[in-house]
Protein backbone atom coordinates (compact mmCIF):
# COMPACT_ATOMS: atom_id res chain seq x y z
CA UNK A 1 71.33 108.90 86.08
CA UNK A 2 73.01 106.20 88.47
CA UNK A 3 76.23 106.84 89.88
CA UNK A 4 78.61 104.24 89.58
CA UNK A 5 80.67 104.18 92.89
CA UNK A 6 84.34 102.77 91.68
CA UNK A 7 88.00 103.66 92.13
CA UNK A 8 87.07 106.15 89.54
CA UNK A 9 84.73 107.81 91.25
CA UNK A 10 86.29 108.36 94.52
CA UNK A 11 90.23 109.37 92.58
CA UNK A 12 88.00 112.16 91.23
CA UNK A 13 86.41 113.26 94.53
CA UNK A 14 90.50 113.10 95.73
CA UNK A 15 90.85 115.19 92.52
CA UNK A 16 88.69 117.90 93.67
CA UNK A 17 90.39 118.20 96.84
CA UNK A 18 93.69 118.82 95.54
CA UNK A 19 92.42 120.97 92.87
CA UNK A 20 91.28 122.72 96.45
CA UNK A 21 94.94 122.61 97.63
CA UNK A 22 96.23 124.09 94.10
CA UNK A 23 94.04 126.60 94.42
CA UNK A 24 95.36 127.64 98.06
CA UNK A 25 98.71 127.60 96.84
CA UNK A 26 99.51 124.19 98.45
CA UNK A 27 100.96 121.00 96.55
CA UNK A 28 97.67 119.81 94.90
CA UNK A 29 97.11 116.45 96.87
CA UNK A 30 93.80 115.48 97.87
CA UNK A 31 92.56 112.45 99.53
CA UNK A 32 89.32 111.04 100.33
CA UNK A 33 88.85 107.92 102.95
CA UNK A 34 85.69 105.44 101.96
CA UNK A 35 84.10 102.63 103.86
CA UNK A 36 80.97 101.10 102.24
CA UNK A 37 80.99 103.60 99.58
CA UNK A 38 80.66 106.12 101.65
CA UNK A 39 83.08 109.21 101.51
CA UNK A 40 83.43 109.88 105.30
CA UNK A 41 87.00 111.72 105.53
CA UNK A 42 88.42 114.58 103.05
CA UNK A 43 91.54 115.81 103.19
CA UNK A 44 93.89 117.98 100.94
CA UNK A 45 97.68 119.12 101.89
CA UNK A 46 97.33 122.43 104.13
CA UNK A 47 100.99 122.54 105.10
CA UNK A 48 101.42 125.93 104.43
CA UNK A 49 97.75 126.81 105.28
CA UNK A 50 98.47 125.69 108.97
CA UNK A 51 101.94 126.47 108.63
CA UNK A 52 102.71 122.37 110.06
CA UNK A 53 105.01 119.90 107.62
CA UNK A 54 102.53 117.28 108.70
CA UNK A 55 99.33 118.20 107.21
CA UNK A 56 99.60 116.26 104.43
CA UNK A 57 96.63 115.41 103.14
CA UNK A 58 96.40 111.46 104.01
CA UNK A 59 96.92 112.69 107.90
CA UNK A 60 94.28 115.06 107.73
CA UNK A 61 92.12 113.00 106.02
CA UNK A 62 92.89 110.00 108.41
CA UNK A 63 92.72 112.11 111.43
CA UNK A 64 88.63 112.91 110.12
CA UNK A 65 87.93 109.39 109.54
CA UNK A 66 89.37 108.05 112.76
CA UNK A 67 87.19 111.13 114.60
CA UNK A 68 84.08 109.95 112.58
CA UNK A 69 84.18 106.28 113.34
CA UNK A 70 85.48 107.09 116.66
CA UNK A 71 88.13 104.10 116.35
CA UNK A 72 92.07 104.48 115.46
CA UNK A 73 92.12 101.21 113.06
CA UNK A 74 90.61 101.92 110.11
CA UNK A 75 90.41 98.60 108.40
CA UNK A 76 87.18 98.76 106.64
CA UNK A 77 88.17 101.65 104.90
CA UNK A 78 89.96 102.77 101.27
CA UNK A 79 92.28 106.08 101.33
CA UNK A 80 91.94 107.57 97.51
CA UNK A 81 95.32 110.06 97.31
CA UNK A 82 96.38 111.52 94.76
CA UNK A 83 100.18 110.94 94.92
CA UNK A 84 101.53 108.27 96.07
CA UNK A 85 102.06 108.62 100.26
CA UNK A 86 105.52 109.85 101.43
CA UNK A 87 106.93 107.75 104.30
CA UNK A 88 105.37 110.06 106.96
CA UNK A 89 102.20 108.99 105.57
CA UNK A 90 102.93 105.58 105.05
CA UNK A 91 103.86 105.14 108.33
CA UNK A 92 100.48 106.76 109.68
CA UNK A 93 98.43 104.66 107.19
CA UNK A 94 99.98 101.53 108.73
CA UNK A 95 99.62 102.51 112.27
CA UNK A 96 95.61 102.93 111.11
CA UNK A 97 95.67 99.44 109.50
CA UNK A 98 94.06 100.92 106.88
CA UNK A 99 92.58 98.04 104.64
CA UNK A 100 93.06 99.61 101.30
CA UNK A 101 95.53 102.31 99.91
CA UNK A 102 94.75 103.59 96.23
CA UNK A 103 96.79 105.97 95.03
CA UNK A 104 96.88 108.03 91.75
CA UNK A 105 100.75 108.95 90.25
CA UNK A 106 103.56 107.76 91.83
CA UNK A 107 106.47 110.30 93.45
CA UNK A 108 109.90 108.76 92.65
CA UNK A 109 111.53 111.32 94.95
CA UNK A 110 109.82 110.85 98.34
CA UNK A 111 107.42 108.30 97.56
CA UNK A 112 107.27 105.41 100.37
CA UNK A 113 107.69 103.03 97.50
CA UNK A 114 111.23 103.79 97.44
CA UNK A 115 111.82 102.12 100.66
CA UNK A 116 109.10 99.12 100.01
CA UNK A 117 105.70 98.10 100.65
CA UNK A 118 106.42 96.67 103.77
CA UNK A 119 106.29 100.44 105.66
CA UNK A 120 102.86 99.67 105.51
CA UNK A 121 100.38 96.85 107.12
CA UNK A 122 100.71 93.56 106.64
CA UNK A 123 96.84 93.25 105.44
CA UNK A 124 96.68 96.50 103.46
CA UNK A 125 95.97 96.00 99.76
CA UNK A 126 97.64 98.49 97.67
CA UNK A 127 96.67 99.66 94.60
CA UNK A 128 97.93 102.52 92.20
CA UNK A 129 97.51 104.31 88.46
CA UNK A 130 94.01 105.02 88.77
CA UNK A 131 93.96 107.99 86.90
CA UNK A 132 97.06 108.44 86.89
CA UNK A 133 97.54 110.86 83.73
CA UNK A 134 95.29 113.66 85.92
CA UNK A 135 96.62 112.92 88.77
CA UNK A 136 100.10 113.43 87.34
CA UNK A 137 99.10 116.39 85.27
CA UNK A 138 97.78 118.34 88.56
CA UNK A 139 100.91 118.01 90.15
CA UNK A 140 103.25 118.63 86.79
CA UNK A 141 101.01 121.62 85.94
CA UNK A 142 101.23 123.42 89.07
CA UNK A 143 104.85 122.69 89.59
CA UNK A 144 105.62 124.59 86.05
CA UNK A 145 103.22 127.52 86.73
CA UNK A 146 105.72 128.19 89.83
CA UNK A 147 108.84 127.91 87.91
């Protein structure tokens, strides 16, 4: 069987690492960081884990990739997250120059699209909605089974 290596693919590796964050008891975001099809970076929100607001998982997925390629700029590479990025992230991803941001479901509440695509790099490309419906159901889903 070949393996077709698309936004697809890598939203559902980001999948399995928030379903790895849901199952910790953390909000179920994942994130995986790509260069030449090549997963190099997971990440998945540990904030309570670590007991730290900041590990989101884009930062801690960033922070691997940036120790991996041993550079700060990471602009051959894709994030895959789950939710769209808060502005803490956003701002991160832009100080990485991060060439590509996809992102699953959006967050109308603390979302960085709120405040505009220009909190992030000039040269980033930004794409969103790849599955979306999961991505939205993971985070709808565990919200209710807290209520």
């Amino acid at each position: 069987m070949l393996t077709v290596y698309d936004d697809t693919y890598f939203m559902k590796q980001a999948l399995k690492e928030a379903s790895l964050a849901a199952a910790a008891g953390e909000i179920p975001v994942g994130a995986v960081v790509v260069t030449q099809e090549r997963i190099i970076a997971r990440g998945h929100n540990q904030t309570e884990q670590l007991t730290d607001v900041t590990a989101h998982a884009e930062i801690i997925a960033l922070t691997a990739a940036a120790n991996f390629l041993g550079a700060k700029y990471l602009t051959d590479c894709t994030l895959y997250v789950t939710l769209e990025p808060c502005v803490m992230c956003a701002g991160a991803l832009a100080w990485a120059q991060l060439g590509r941001i996809v992102y699953g479901a959006g967050d109308e509440k603390r979302g960085f699209m709120r405040h505009g695509r220009e909190l992030l790099h000039p040269k980033t490309k930004l794409e969103f909605g790849i599955l979306h419906n999961e991505c939205a159901e993971l985070m709808t889903g565990f919200f209710k089974s807290r209520r």
